[in-house]
N, C-alpha and C. Protein backbone atom coordinates (compact mmCIF):
# COMPACT_ATOMS: atom_id res chain seq x y z
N UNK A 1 -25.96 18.38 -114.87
CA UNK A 1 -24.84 19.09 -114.29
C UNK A 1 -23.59 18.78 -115.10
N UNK A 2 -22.85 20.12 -115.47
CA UNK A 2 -21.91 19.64 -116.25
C UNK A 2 -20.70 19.99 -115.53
N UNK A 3 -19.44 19.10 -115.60
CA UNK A 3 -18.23 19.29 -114.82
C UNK A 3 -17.36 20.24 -115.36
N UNK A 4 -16.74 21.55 -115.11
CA UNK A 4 -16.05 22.38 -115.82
C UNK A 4 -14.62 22.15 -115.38
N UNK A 5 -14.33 21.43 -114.21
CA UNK A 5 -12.60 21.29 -113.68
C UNK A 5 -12.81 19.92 -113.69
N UNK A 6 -11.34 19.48 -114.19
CA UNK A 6 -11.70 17.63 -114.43
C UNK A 6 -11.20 17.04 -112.61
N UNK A 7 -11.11 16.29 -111.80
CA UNK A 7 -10.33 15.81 -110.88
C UNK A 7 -8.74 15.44 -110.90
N UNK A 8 -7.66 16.24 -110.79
CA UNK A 8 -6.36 15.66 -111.22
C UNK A 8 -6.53 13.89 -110.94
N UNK A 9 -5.51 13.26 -111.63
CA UNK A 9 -5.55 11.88 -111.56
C UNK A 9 -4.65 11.60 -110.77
N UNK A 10 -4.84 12.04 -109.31
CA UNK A 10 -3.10 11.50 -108.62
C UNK A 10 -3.87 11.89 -106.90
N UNK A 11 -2.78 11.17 -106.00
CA UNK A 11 -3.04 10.99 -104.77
C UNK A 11 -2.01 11.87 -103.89
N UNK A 12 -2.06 12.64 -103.41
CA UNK A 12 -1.50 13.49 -102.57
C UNK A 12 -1.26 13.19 -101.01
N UNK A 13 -2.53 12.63 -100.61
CA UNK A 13 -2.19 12.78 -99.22
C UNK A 13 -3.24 11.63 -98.77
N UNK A 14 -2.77 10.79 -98.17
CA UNK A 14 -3.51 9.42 -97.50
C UNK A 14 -3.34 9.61 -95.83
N UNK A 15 -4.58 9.73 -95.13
CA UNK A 15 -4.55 10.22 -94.02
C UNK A 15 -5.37 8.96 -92.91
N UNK A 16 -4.86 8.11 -92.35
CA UNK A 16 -4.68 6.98 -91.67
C UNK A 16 -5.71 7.42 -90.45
N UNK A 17 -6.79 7.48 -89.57
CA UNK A 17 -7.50 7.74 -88.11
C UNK A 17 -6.67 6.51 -87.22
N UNK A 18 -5.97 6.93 -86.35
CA UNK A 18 -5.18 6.01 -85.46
C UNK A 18 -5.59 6.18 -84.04
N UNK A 19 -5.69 4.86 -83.55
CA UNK A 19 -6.23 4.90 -82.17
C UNK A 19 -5.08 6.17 -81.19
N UNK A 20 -3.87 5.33 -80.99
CA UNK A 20 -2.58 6.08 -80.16
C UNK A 20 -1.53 6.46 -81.03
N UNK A 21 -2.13 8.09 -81.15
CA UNK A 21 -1.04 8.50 -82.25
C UNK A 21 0.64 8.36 -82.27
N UNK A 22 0.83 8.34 -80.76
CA UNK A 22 2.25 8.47 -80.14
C UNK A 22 2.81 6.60 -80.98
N UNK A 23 2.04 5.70 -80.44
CA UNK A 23 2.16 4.61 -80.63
C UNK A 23 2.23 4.43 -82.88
N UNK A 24 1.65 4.63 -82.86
CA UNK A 24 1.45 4.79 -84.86
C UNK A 24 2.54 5.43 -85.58
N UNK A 25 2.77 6.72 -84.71
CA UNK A 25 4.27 7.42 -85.21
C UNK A 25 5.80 6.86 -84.78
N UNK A 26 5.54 6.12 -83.88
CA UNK A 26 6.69 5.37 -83.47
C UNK A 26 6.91 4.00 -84.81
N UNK A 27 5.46 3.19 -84.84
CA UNK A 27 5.12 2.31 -85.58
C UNK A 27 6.24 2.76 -87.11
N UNK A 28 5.60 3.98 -87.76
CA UNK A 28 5.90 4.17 -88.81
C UNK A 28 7.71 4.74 -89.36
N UNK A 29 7.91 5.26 -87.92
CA UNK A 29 9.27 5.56 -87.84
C UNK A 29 10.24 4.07 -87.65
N UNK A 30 9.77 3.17 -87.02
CA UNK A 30 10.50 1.97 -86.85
C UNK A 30 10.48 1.38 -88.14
N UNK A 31 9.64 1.99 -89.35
CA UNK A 31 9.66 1.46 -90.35
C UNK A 31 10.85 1.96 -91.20
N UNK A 32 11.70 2.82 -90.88
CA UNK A 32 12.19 3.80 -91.43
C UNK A 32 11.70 5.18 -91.97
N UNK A 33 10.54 5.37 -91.72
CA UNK A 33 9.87 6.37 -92.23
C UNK A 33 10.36 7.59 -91.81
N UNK A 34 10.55 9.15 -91.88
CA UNK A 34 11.06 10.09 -91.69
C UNK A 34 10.12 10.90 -91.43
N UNK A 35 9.76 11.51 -90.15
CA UNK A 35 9.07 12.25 -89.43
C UNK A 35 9.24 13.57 -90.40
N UNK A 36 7.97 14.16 -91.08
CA UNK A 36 8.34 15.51 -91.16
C UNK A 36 8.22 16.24 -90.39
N UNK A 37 8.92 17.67 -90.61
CA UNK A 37 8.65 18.86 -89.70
C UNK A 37 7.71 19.35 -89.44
N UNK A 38 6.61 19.26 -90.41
CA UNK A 38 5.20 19.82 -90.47
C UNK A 38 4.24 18.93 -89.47
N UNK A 39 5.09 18.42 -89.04
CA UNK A 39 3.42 17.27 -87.56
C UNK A 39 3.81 18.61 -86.53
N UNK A 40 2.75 18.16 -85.90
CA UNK A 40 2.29 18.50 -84.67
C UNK A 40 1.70 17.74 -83.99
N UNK A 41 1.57 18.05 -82.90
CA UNK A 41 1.00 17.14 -81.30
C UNK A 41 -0.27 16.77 -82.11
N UNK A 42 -0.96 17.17 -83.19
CA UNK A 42 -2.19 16.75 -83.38
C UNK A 42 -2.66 15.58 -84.54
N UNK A 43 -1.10 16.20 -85.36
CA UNK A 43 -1.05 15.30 -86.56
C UNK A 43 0.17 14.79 -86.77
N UNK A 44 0.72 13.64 -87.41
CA UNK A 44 2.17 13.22 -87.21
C UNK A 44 2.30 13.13 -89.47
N UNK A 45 3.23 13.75 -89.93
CA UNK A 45 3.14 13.37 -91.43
C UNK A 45 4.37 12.70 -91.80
N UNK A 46 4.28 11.63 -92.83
CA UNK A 46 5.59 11.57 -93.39
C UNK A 46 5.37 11.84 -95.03
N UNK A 47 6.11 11.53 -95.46
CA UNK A 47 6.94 12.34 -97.05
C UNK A 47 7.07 10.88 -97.36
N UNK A 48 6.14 10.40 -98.86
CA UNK A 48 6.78 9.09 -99.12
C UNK A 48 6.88 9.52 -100.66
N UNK A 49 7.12 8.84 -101.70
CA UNK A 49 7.85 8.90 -102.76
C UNK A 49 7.11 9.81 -103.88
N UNK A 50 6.47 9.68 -103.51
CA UNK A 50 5.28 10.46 -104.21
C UNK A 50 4.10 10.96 -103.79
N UNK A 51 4.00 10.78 -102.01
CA UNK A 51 2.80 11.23 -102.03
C UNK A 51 3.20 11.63 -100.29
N UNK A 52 2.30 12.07 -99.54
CA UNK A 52 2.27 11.99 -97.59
C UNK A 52 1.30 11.11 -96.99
N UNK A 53 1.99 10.67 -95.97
CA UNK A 53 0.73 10.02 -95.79
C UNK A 53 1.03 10.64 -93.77
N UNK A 54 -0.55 10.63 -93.38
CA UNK A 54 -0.57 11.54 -92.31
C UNK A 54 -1.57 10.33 -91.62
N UNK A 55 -0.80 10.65 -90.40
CA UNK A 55 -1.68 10.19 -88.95
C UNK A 55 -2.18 10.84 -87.79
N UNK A 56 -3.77 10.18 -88.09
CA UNK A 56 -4.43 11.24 -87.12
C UNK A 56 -5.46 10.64 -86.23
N UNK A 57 -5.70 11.21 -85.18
CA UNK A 57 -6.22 10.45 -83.58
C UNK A 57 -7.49 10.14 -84.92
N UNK A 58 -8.25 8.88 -84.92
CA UNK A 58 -9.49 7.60 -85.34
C UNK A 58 -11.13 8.93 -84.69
N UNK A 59 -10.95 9.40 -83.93
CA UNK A 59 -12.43 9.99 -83.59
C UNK A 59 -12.23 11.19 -84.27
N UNK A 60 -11.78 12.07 -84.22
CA UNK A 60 -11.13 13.55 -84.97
C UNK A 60 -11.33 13.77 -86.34
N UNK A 61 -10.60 12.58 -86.71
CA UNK A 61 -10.85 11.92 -88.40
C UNK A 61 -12.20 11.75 -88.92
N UNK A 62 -12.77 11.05 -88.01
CA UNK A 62 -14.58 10.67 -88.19
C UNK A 62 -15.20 12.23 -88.39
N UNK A 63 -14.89 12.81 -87.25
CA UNK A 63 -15.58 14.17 -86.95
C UNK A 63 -15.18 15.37 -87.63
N UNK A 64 -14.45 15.51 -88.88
CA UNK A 64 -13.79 16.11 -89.50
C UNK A 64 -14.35 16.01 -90.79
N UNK A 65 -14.29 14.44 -91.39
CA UNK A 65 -15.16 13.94 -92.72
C UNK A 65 -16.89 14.22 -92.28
N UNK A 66 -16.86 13.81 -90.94
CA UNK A 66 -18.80 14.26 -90.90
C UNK A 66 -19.62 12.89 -90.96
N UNK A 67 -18.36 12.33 -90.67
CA UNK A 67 -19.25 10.16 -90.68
C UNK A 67 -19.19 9.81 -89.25
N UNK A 68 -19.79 9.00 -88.66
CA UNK A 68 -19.75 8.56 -87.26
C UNK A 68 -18.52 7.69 -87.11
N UNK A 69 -17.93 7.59 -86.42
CA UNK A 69 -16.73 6.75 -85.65
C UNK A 69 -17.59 5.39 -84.69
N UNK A 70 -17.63 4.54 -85.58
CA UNK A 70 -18.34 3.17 -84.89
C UNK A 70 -17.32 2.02 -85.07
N UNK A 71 -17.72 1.19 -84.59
CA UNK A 71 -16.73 -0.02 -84.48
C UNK A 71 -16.15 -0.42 -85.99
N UNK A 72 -14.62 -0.91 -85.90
CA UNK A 72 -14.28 -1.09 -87.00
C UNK A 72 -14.47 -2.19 -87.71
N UNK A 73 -14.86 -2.20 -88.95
CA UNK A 73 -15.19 -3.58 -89.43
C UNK A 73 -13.86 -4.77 -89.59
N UNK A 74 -13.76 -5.70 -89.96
CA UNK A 74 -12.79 -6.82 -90.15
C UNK A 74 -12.03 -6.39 -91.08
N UNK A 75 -12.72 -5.72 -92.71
CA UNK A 75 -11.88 -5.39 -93.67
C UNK A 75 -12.48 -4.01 -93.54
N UNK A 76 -11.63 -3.16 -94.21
CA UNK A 76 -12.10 -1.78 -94.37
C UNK A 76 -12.05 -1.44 -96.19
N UNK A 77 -12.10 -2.69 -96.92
CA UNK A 77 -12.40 -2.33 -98.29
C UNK A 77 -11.29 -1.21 -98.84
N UNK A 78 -9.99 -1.10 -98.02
CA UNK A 78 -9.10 -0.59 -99.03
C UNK A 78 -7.51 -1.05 -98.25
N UNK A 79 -6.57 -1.48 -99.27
CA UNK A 79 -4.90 -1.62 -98.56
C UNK A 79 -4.31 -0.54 -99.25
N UNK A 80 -3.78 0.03 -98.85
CA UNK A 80 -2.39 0.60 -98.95
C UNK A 80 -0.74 -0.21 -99.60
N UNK A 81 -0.18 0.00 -100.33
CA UNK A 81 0.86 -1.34 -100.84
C UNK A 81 2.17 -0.29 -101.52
N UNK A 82 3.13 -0.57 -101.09
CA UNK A 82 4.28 -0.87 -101.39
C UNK A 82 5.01 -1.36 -102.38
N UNK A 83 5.02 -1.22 -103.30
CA UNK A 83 6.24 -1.90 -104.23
C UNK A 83 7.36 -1.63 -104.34
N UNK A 84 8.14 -2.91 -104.63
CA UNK A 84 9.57 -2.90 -104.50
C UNK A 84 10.34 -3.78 -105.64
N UNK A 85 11.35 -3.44 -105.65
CA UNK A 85 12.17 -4.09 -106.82
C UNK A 85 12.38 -5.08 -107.05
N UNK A 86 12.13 -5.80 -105.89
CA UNK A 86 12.33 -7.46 -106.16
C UNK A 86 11.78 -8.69 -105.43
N UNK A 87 11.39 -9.76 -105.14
CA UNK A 87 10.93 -10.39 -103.94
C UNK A 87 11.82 -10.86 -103.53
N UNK A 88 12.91 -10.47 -103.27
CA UNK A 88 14.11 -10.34 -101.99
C UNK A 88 13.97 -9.37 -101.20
N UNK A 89 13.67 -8.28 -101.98
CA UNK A 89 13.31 -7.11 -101.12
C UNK A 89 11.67 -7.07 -100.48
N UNK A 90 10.91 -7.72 -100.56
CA UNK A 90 9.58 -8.03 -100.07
C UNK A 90 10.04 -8.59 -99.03
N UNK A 91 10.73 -9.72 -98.90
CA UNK A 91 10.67 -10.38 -98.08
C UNK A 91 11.96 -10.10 -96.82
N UNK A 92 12.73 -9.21 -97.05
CA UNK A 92 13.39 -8.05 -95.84
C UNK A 92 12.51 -7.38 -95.85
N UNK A 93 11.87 -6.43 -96.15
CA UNK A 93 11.07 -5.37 -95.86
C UNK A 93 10.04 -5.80 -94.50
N UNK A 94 9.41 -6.75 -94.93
CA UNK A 94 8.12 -7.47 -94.31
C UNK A 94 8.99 -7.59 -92.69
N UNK A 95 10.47 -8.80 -93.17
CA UNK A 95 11.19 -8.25 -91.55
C UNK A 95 11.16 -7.28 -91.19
N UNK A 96 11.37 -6.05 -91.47
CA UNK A 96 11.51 -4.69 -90.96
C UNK A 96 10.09 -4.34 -90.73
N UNK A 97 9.04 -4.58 -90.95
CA UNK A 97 7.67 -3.60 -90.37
C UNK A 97 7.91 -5.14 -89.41
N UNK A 98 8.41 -6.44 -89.50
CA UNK A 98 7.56 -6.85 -88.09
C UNK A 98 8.27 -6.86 -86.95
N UNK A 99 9.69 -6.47 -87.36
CA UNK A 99 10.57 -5.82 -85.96
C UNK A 99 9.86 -4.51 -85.43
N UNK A 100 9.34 -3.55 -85.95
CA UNK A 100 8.90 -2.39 -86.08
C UNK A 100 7.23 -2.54 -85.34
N UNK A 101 6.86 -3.94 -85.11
CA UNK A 101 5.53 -4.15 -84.64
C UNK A 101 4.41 -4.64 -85.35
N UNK A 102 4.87 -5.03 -86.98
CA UNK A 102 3.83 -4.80 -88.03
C UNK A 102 3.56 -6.74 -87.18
N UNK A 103 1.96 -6.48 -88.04
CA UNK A 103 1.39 -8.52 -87.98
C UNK A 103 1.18 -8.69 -89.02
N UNK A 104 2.14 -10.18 -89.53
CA UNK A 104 1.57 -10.68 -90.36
C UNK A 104 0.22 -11.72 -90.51
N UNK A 105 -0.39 -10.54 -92.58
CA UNK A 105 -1.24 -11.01 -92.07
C UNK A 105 -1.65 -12.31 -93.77
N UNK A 106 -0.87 -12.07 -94.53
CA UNK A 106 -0.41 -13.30 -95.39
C UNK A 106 1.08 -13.10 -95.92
N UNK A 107 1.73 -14.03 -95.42
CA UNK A 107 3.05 -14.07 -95.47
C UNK A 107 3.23 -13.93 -97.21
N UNK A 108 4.45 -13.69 -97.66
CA UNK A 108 4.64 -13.50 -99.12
C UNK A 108 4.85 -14.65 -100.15
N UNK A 109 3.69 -14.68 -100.77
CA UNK A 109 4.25 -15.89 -101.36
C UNK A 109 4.13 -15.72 -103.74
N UNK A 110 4.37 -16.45 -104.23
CA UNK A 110 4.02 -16.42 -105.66
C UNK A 110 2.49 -15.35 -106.33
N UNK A 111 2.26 -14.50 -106.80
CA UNK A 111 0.89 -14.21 -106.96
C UNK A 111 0.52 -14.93 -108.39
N UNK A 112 -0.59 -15.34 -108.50
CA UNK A 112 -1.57 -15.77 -110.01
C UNK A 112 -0.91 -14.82 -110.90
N UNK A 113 -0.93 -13.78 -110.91
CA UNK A 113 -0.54 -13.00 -112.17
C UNK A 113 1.09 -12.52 -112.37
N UNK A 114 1.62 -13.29 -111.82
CA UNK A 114 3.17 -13.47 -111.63
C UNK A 114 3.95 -12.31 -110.82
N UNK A 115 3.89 -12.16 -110.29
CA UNK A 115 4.43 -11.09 -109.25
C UNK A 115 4.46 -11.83 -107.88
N UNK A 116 4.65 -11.34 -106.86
CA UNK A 116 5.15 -11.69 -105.51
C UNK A 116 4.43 -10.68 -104.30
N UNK A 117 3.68 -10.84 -103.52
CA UNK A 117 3.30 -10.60 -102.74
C UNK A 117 2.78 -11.12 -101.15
N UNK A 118 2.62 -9.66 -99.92
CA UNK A 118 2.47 -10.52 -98.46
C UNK A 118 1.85 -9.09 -98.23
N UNK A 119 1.27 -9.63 -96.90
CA UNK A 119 -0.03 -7.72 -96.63
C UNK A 119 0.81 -8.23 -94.91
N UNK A 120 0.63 -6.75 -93.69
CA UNK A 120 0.73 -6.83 -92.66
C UNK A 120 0.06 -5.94 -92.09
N UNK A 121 -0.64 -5.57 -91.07
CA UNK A 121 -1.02 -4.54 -90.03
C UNK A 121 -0.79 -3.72 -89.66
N UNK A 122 -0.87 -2.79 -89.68
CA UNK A 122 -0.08 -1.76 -88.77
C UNK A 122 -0.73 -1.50 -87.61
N UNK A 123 -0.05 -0.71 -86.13
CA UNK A 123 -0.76 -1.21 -85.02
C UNK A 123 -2.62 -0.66 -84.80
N UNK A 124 -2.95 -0.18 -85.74
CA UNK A 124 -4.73 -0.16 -85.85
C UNK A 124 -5.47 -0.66 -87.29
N UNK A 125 -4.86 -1.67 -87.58
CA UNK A 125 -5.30 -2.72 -88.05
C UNK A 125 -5.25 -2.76 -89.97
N UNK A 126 -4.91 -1.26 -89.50
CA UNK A 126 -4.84 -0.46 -91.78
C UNK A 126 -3.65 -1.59 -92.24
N UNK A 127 -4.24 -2.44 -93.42
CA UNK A 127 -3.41 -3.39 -94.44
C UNK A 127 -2.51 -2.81 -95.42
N UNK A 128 -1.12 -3.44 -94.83
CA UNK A 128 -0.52 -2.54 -96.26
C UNK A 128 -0.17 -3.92 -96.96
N UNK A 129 -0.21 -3.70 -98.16
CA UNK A 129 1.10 -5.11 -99.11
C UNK A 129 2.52 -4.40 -99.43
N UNK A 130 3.16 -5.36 -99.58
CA UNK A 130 4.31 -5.27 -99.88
C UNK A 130 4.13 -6.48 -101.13
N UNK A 131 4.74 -5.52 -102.17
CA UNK A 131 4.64 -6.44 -103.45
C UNK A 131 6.13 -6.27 -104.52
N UNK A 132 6.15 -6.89 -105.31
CA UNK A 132 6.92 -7.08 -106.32
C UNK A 132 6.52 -7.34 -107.21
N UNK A 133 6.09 -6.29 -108.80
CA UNK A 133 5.35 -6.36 -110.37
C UNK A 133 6.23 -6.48 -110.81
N UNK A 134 6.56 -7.55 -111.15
CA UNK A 134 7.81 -7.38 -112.51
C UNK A 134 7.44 -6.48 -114.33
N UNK A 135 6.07 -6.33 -113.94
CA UNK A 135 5.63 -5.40 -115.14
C UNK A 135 5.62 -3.81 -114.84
N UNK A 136 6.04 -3.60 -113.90
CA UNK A 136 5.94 -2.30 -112.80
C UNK A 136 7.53 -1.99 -113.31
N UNK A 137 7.59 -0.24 -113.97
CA UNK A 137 9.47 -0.50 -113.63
C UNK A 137 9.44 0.92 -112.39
N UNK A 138 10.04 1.71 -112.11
CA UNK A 138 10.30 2.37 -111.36
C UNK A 138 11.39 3.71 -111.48
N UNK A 139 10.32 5.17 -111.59
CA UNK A 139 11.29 5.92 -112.05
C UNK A 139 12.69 6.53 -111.13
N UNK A 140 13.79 7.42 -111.30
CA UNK A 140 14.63 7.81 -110.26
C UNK A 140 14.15 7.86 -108.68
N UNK A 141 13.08 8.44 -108.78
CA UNK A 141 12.82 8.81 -107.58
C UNK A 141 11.98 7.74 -106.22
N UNK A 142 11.63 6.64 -107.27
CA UNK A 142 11.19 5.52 -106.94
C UNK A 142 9.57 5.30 -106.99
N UNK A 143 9.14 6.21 -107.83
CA UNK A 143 7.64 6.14 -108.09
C UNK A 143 7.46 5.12 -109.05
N UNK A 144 6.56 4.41 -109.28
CA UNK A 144 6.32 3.75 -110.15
C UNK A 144 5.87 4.08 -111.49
N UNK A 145 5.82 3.58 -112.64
CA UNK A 145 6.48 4.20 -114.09
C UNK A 145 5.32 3.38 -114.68
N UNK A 146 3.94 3.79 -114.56
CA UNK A 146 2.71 2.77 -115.36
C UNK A 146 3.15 3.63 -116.96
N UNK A 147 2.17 2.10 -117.46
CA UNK A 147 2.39 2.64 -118.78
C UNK A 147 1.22 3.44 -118.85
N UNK A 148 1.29 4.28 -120.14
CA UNK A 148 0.15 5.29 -120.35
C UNK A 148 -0.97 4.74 -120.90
């Protein structure tokens, strides 16, 4: 089988299965996050720097992809992460998701490969980090600027 369209190399839309959607959209708004116009009672979206990321009722989600909705495991084999300009700013931020409800779930400390990092919860258990690459720079809009 030969592939004739390649897969673009980029992420558009990260779509979260949340137990209490009401509860998750509050979550993400206490983060500062900005409700778009485009939710509905069924789906809640926000607009982040480069990409959306959407919340949607955890059984719906299952039944939509076509996988069963069974108990959630401990890790779910993927985080979600944040970078930011500095580990001053890691370490306000991290205040702000845990006024907002976030748990910490390794506080921020030095990483091995010199950068700065801490992960927290959000209220159905999805890991985000909050990090700081000092090899990472960051274009206007606040996307991150890999090298090619």
């Amino acid at each position: 089988m030969t592939a004739t369209t390649p897969v673009p190399a980029r992420l558009s839309v990260v779509t979260l299965g949340v137990s209490d959607l009401d509860r998750s959209a509050r979550f993400y708004e206490a983060l500062g996050w900005h409700r778009s116009a485009a939710s509905s009672p069924d789906i809640v979206w926000f607009r982040t720097a480069d990409s959306v990321l959407g919340l949607y009722p955890h059984e719906e989600l299952a039944a939509e992809a076509g996988v069963p909705s069974v108990g959630e495991p401990a890790f779910r084999g993927v985080t979600l992460a944040v970078n930011l300009e500095s580990p001053a700013l890691v370490d306000t931020t991290l205040e702000t998701a845990v006024a907002a409800g976030a748990v910490v779930v390794k506080p921020p400390t030095a990483t091995g490969w010199g950068g700065y990092s801490g992960y927290f919860e959000d209220p159905d258990g999805h890991l985000w980090e909050l990090a700081h690459n000092p090899f990472f720079a960051f274009t206007e809009d606040g996307s991150l600027d890999l090298p090619r």
